[in-house]
Protein backbone atom coordinates (compact mmCIF):
# COMPACT_ATOMS: atom_id res chain seq x y z
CA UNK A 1 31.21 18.18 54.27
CA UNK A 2 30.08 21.79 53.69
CA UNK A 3 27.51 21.39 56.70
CA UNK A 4 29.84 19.96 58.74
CA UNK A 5 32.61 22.68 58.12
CA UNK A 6 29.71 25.45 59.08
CA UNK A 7 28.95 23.57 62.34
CA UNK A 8 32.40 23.64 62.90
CA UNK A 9 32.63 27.52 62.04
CA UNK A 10 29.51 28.26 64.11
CA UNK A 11 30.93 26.48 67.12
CA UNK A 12 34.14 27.76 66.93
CA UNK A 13 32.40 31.26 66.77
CA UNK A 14 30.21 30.61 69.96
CA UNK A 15 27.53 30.99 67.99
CA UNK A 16 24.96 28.23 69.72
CA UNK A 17 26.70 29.42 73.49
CA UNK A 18 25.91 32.93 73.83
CA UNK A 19 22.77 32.74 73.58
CA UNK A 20 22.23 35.90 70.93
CA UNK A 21 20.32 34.70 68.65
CA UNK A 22 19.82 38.14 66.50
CA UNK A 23 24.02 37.74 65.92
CA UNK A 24 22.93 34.14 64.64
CA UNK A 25 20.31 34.93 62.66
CA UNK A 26 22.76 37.53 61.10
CA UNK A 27 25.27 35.28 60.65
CA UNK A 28 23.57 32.76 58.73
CA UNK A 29 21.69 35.14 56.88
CA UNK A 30 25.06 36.50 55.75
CA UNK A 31 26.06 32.45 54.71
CA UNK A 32 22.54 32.72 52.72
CA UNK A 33 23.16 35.68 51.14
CA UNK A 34 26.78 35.25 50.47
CA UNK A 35 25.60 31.65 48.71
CA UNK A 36 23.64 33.25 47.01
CA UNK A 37 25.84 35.67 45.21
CA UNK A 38 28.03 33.05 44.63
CA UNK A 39 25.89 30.97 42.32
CA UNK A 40 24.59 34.48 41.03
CA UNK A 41 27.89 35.51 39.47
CA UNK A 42 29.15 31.93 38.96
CA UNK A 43 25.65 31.60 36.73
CA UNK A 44 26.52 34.27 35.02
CA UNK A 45 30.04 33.41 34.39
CA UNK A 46 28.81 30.09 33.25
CA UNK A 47 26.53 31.70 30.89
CA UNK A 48 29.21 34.23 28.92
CA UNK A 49 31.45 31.64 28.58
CA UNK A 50 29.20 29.06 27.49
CA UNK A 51 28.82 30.68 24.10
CA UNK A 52 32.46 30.19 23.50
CA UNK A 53 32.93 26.54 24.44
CA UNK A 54 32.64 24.54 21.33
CA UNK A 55 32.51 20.55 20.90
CA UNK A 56 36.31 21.07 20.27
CA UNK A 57 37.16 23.28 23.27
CA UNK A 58 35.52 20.50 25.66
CA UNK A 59 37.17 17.54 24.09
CA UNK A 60 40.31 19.00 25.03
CA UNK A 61 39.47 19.97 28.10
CA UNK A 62 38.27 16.31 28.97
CA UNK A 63 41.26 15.11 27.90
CA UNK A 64 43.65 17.48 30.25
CA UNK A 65 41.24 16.42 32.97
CA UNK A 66 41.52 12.83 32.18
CA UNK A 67 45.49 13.21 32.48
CA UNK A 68 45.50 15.27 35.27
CA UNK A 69 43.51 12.58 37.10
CA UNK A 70 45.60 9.93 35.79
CA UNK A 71 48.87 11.68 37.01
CA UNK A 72 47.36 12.00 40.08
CA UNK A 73 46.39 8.26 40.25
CA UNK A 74 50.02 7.16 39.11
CA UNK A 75 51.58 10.41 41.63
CA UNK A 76 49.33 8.12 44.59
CA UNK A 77 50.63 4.49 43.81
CA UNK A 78 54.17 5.76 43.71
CA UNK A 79 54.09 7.32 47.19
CA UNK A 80 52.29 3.97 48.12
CA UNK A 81 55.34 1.97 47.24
């Protein structure tokens, strides 16, 4: 879906019509790079908090997950009916 949504950016930019391919190249070095950073700091995130999470923490965040998902589910077969 994340492909797809690119395509759909570079198209929408005119990216494959003009015909300049140094603004391409720019462009998706900028998606590259910008990726990149992403899972840099989100890494790093990961890593300070990951110290902090015990056994404990991340039961009860499974279990707020788990009801979360199940209100969803129940929120879904109501507007079914």
């Amino acid at each position: 879906m994340t492909i797809l949504a690119f395509v759909g950016i570079f198209a929408g930019l005119g990216v494959g019509v003009s015909g300049d391919y140094l603004g391409a190249a720019v462009l998706v070095a900028g998606v590259f790079a910008g990726s990149a950073l992403w899972w840099l700091v989100l890494s790093a995130a990961v890593d300070r908090v990951r110290e902090r999470v015990t056994p404990a923490v991340l039961r009860r965040v499974n279990q707020l997950a788990g009801v979360v998902i199940v209100g969803f589910g129940v929120a879904a077969l109501w507007s079914g009916l």
